[in-house]
Structure formats: C-alpha cells, structure tokens
C-alpha atoms as a PDB file:
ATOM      1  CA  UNK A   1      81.318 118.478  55.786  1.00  0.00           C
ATOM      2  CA  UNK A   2      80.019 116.371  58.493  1.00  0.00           C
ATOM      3  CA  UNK A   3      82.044 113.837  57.744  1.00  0.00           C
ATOM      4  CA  UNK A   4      84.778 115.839  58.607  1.00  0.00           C
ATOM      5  CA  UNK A   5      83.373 117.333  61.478  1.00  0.00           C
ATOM      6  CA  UNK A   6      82.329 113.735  62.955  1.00  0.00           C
ATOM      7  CA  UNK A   7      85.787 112.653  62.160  1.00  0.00           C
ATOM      8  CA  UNK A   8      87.525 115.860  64.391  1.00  0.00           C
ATOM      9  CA  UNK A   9      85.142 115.174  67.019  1.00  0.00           C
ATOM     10  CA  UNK A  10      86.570 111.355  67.142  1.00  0.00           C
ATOM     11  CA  UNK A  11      90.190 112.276  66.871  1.00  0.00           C
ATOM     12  CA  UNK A  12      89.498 114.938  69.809  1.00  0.00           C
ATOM     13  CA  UNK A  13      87.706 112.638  72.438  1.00  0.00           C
ATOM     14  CA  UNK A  14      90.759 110.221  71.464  1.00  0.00           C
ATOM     15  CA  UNK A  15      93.029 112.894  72.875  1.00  0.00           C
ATOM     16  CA  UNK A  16      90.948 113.436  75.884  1.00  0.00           C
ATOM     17  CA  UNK A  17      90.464 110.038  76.911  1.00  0.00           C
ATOM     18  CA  UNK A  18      94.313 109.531  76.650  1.00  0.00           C
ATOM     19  CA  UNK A  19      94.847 112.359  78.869  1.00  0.00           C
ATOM     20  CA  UNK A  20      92.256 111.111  81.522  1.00  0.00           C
ATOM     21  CA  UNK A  21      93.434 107.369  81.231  1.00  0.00           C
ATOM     22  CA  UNK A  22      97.389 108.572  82.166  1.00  0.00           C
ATOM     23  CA  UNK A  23      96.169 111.656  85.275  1.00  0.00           C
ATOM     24  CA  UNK A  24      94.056 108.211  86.538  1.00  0.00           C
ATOM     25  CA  UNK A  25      97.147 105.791  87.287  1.00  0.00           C
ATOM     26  CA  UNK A  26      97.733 106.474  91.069  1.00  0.00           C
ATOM     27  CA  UNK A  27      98.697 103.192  91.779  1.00  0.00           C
ATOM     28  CA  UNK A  28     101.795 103.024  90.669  1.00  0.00           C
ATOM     29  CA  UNK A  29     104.656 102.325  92.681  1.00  0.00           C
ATOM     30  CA  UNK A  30     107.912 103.808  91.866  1.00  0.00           C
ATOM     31  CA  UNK A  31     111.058 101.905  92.100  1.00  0.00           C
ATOM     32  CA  UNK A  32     113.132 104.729  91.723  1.00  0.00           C
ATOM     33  CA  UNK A  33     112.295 108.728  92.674  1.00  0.00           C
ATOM     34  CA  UNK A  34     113.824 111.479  92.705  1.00  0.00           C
ATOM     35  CA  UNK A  35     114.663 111.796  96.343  1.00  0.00           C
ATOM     36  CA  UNK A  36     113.771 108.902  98.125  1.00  0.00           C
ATOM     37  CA  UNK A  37     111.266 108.205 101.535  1.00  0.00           C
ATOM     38  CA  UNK A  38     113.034 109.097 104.756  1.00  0.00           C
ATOM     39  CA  UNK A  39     111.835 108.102 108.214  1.00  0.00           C
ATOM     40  CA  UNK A  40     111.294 111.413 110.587  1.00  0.00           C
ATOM     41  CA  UNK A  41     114.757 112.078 112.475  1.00  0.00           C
ATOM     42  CA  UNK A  42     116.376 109.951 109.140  1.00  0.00           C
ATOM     43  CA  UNK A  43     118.799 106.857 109.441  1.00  0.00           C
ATOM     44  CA  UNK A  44     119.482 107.390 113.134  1.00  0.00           C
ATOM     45  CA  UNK A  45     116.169 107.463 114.182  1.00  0.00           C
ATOM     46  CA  UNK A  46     114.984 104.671 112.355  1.00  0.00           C
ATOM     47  CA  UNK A  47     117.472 102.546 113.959  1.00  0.00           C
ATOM     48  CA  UNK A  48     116.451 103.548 117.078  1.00  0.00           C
ATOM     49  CA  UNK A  49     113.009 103.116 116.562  1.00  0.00           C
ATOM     50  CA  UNK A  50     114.119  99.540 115.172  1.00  0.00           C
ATOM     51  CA  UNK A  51     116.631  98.755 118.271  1.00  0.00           C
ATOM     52  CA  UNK A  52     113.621  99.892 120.460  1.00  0.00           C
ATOM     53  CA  UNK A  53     110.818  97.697 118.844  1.00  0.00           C
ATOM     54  CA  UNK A  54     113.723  94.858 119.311  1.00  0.00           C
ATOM     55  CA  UNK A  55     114.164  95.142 122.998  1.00  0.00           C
ATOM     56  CA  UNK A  56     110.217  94.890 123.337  1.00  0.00           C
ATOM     57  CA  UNK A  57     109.712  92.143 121.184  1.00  0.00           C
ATOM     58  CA  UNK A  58     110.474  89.785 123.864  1.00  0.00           C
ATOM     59  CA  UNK A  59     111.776  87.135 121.013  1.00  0.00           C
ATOM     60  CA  UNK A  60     112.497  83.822 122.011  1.00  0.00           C
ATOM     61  CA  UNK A  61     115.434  82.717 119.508  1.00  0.00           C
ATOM     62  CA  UNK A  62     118.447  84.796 120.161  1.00  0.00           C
ATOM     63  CA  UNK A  63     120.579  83.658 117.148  1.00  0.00           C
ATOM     64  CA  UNK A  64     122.168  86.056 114.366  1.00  0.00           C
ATOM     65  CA  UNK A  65     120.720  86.930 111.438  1.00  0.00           C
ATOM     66  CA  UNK A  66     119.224  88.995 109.149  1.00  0.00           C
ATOM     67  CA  UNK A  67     115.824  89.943 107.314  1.00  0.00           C
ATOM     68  CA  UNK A  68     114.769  92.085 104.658  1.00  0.00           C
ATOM     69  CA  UNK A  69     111.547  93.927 104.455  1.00  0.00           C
ATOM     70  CA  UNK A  70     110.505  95.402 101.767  1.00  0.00           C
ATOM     71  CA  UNK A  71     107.064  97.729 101.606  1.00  0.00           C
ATOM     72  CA  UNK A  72     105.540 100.748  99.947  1.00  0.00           C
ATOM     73  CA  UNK A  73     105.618 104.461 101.616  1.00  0.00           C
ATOM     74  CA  UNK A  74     102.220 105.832 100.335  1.00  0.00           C
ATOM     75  CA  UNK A  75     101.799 109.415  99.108  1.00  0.00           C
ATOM     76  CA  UNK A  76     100.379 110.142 103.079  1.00  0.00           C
ATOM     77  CA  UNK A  77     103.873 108.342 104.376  1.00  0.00           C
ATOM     78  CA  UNK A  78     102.232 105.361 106.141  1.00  0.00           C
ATOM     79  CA  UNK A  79     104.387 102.052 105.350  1.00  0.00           C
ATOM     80  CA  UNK A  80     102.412  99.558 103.663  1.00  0.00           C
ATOM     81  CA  UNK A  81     102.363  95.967 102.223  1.00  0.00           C
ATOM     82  CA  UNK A  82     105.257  94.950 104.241  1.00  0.00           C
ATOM     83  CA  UNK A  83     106.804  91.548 102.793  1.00  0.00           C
ATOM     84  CA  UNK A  84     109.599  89.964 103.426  1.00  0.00           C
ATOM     85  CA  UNK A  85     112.239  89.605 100.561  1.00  0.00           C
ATOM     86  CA  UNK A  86     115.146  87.726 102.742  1.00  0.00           C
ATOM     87  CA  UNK A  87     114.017  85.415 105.407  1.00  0.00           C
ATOM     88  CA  UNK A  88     116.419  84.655 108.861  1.00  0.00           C
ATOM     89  CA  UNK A  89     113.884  82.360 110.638  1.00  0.00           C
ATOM     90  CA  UNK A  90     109.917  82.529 111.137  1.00  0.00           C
ATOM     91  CA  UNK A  91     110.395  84.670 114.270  1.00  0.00           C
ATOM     92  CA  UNK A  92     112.143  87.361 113.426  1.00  0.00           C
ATOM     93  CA  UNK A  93     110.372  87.732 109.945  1.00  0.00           C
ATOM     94  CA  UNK A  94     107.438  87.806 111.839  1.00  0.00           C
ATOM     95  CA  UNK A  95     108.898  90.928 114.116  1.00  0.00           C
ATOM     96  CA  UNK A  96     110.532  92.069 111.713  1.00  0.00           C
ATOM     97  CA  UNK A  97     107.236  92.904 109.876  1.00  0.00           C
ATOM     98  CA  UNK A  98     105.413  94.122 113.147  1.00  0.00           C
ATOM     99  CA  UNK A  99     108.313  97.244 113.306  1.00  0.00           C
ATOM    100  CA  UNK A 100     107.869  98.539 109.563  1.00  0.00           C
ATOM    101  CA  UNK A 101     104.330  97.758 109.458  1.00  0.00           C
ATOM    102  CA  UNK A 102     103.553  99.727 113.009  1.00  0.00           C
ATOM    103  CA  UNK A 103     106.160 102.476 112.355  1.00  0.00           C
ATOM    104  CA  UNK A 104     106.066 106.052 112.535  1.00  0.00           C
ATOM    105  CA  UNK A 105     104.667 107.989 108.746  1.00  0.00           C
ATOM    106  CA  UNK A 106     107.868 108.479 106.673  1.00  0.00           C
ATOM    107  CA  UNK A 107     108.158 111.878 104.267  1.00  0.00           C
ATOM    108  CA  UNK A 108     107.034 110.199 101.458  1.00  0.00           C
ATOM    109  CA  UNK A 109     109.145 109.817  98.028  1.00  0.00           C
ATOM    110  CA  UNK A 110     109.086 112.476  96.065  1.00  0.00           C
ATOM    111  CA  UNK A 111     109.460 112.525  91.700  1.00  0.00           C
ATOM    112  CA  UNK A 112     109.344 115.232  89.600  1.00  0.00           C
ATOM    113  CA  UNK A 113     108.173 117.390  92.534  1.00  0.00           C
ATOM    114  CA  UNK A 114     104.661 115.166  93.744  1.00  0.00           C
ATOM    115  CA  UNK A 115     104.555 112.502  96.396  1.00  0.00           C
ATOM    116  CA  UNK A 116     104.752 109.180  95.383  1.00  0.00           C
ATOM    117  CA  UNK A 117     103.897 105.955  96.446  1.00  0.00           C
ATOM    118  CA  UNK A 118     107.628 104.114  96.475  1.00  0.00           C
ATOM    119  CA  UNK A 119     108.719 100.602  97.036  1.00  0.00           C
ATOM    120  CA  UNK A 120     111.345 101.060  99.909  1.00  0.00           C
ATOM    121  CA  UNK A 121     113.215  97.799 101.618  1.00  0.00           C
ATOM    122  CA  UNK A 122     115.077  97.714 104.903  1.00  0.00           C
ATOM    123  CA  UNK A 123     117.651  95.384 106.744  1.00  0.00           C
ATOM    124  CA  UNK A 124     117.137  94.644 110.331  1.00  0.00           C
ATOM    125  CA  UNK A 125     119.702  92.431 111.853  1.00  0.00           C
ATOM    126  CA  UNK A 126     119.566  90.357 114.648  1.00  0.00           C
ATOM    127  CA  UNK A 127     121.678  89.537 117.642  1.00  0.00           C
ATOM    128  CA  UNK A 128     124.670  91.266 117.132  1.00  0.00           C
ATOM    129  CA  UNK A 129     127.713  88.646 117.004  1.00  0.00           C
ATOM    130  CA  UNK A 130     129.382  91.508 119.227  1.00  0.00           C
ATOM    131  CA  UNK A 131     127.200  91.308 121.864  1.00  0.00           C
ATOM    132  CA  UNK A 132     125.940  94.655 120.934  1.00  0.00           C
ATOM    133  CA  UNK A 133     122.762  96.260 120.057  1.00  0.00           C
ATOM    134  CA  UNK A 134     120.944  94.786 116.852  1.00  0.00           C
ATOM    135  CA  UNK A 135     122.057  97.191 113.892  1.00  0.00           C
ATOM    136  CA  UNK A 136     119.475  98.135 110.565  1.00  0.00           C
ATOM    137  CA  UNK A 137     120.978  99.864 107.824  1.00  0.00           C
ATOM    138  CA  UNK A 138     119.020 101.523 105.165  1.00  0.00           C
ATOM    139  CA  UNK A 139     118.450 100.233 101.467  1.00  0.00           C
ATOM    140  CA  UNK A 140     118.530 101.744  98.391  1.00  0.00           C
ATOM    141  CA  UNK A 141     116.120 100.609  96.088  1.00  0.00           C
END
C-alpha cells in the first residue's frame, strides 16, 4: 500500500512540475500572433514619427537606401533589442536604430487573447530618389 501511495504521489508532483515549468516561459518571443503590434495612430503615424526622427537626425550622407530593423514589442509595448537585419551604410543603421529604439510604446501583440512579447521588423528608407520625403513601410513578420 505505500508503495502505491509513494508511487501516486511521484506521478502527481510530475504533473505539477510540468504545469509550473510551461506557466514559467515568459520569454518567449513570438514570430507569429494572432493580431500583430501596431504603433499608436498605426502605419501613418509611424511614418510620421519615422519622417520626423529623419529630418532631425541631421545625417551627413544623403544617398538612397534602405535598412531593416528588426526588434521585440514587449508585453508593456516598449520596442526592444533593436538589430539590424539589412544594412544601407553605418550611418543610417546607426539612425535607423536610434528611431525604433526611442519610439513611442506600441499596443503590444496579442495571441490567444494575452500580450505577447513579438519579434516585429521595419523598413526605413532613405533619400527618396524623388526628391521626396523618406518613406517606411511596415513588415510582416
């Protein structure tokens, strides 16, 4: 009998400790959610905020190009870990990290109804061959 009883009680704090181990992971960054981050004001204002942080940047080399940054939106919406994953020239990777790193909170990314922490990535183009304003289009993962 307490064999049996010592063998339940093993079996049952395997269960439990499987429960605790998966409710502990809140590191994990999703690559795909539900419904993804979004910057407050969406696409529009994001460019905005982008074409803004541009003007101020004050950047010395005024040739076209583009970078990629990719970073995480935490569960609080504050970008994070901002790398970049296409490189234009030392410059404007540079910059272009300073924008997504000192943006705005985002609404965060959102599966199976909880916040998230997502991996996100964003364009930001420079010196628009038109003569126009730099453009940034938003990435899907």
């Amino acid at each position: 009998m307490k064999k049996v009883l010592f063998l339940v009680a093993i079996i049952l704090m395997g269960f439990s400790a499987n429960a605790q181990k998966t409710n502990q992971d809140t590191s994990q960054v999703y690559n795909e959610v539900d419904k993804l981050p979004e910057f407050p004001g969406g696409t529009d204002a994001f460019k905005a905020y982008v074409n803004s942080s541009l003007k101020k940047s004050n950047r010395k080399d005024t040739s076209t190009g583009m970078v990629v940054v990719t970073f995480v939106i935490e569960k609080d919406g504050s970008p994070t870990n901002p790398i970049i994953t296409l490189s234009f020239n030392p410059e404007a990777d540079s910059i272009a990290i300073k924008i997504v790193g000192n943006s705005p909170k985002w609404k965060p990314g959102i599966n199976n109804g909880n916040k998230v922490r997502t991996k996100f990535s964003v364009p930001v183009k420079f010196g628009a061959p038109t003569g126009g304003p730099p453009d940034v289009k938003e990435l899907k993962n």
